[in-house]
C-alpha atoms as a PDB file:
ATOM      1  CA  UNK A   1       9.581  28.098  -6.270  1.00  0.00           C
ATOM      2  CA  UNK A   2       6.865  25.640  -6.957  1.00  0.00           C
ATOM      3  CA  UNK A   3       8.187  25.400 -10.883  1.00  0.00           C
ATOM      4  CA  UNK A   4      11.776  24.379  -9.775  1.00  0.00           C
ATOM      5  CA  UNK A   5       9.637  20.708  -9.186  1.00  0.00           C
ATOM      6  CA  UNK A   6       8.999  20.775 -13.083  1.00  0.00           C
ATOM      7  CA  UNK A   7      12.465  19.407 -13.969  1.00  0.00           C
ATOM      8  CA  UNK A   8      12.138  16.673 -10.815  1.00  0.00           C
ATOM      9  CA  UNK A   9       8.502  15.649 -12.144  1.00  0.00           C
ATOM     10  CA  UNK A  10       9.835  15.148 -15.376  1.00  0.00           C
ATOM     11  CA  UNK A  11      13.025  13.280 -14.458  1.00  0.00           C
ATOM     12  CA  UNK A  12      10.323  11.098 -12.572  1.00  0.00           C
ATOM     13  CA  UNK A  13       8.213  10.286 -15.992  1.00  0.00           C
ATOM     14  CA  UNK A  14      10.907   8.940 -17.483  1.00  0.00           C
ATOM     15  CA  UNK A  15      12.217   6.945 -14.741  1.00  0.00           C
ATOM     16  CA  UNK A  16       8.750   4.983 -13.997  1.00  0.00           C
ATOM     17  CA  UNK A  17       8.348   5.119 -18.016  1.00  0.00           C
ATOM     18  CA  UNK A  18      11.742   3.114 -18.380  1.00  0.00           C
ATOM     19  CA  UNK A  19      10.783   0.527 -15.309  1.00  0.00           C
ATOM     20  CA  UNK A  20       7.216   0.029 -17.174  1.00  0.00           C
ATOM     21  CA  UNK A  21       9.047  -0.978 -20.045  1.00  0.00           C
ATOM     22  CA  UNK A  22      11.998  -3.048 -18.633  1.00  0.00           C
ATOM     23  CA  UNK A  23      10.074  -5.021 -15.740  1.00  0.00           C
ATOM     24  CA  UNK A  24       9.236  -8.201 -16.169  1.00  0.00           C
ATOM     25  CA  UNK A  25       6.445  -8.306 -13.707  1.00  0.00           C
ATOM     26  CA  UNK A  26       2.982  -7.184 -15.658  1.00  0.00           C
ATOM     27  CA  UNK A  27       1.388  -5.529 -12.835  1.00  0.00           C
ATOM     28  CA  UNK A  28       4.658  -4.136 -11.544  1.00  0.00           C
ATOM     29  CA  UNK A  29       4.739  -2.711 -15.564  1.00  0.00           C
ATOM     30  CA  UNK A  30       1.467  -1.291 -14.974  1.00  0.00           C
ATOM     31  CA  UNK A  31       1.997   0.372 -11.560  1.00  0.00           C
ATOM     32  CA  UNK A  32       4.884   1.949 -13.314  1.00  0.00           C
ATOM     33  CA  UNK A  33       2.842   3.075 -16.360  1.00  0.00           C
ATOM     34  CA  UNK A  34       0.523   4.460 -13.732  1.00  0.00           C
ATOM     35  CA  UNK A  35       2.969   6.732 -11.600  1.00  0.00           C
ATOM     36  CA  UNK A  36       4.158   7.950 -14.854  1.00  0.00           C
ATOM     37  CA  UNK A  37       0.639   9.315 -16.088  1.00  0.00           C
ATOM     38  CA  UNK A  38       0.063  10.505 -12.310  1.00  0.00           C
ATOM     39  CA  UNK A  39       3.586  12.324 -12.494  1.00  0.00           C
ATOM     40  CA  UNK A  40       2.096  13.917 -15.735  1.00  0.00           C
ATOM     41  CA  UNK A  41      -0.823  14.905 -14.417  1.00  0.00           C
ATOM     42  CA  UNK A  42       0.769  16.790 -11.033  1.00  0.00           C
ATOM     43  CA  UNK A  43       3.185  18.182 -13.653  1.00  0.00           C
ATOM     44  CA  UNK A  44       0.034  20.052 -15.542  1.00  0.00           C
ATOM     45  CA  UNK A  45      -1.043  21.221 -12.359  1.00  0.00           C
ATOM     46  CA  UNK A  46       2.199  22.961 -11.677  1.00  0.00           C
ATOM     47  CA  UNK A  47       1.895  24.489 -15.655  1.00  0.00           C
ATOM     48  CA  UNK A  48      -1.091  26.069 -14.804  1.00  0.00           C
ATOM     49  CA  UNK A  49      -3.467  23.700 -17.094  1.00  0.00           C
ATOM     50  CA  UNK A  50      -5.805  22.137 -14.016  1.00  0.00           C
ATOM     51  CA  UNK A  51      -8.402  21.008 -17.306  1.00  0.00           C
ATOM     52  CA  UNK A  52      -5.633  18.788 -18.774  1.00  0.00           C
ATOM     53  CA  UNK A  53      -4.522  17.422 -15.464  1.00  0.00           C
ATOM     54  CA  UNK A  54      -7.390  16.169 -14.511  1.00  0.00           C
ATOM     55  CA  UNK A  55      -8.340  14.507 -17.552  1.00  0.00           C
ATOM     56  CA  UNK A  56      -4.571  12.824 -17.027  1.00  0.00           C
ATOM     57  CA  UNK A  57      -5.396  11.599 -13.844  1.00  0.00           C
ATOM     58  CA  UNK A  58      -9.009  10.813 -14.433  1.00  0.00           C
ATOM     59  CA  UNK A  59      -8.967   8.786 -17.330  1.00  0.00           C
ATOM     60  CA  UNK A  60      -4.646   8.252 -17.827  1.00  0.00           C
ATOM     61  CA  UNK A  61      -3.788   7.343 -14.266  1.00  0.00           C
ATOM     62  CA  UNK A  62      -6.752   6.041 -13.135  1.00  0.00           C
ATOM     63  CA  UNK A  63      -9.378   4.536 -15.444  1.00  0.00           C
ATOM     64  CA  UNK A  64      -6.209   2.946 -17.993  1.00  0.00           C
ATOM     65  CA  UNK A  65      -4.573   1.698 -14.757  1.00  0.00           C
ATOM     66  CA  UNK A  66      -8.109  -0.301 -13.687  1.00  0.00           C
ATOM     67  CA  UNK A  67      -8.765  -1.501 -17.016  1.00  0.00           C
ATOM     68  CA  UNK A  68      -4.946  -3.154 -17.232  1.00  0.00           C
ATOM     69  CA  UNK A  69      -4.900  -4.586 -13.863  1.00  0.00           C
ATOM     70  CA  UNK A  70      -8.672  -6.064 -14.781  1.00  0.00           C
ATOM     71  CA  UNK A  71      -7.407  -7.693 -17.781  1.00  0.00           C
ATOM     72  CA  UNK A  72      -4.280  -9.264 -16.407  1.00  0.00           C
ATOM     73  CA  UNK A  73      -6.708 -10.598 -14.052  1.00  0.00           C
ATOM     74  CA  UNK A  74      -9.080 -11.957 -16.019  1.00  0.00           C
ATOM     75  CA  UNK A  75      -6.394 -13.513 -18.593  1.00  0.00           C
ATOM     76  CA  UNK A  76      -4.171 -15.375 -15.993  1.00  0.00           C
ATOM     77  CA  UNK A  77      -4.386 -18.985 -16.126  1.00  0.00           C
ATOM     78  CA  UNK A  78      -5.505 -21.370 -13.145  1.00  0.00           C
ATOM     79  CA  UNK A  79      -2.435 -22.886 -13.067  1.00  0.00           C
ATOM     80  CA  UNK A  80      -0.375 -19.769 -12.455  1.00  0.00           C
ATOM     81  CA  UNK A  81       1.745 -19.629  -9.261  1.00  0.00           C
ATOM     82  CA  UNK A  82       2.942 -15.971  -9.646  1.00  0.00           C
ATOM     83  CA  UNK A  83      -0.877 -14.685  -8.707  1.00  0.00           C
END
């Protein structure tokens, strides 16, 4: 039952990997790329490799995720008006 969600997860990968690509917001880009390491990492759960998943999530999903958002906020300009 539970590995019927494997084709859904997937479907949902690519779908947040096109929107990172193809938004023009940065931080909406990131979100994106976010959701679609998180999506990987729930998928690796379901495939019955829990070591892989949560270095996904850890380090993919989470720590790549802080690092971007930190930089985009560190490299905006003063002058921005999209903060």
């Amino acid at each position: 039952m539970i590995e019927a969600l494997t084709p859904l997860l997937c479907a949902a990968i690519l779908i947040s990997a096109v929107l990172a690509v193809i938004l023009d917001d940065t931080v909406s880009a990131v979100i994106s790329a976010g959701l679609a390491s998180l999506f990987a990492a729930v998928t690796y759960v379901i495939l019955a490799a829990p070591d892989v998943a949560m270095t996904e999530a850890s380090i993919g999903s989470g720590l790549a995720t802080v690092i971007f958002l930190y930089a985009i906020k560190r490299t905006r300009n003063p002058g921005d008006s999209d903060q």
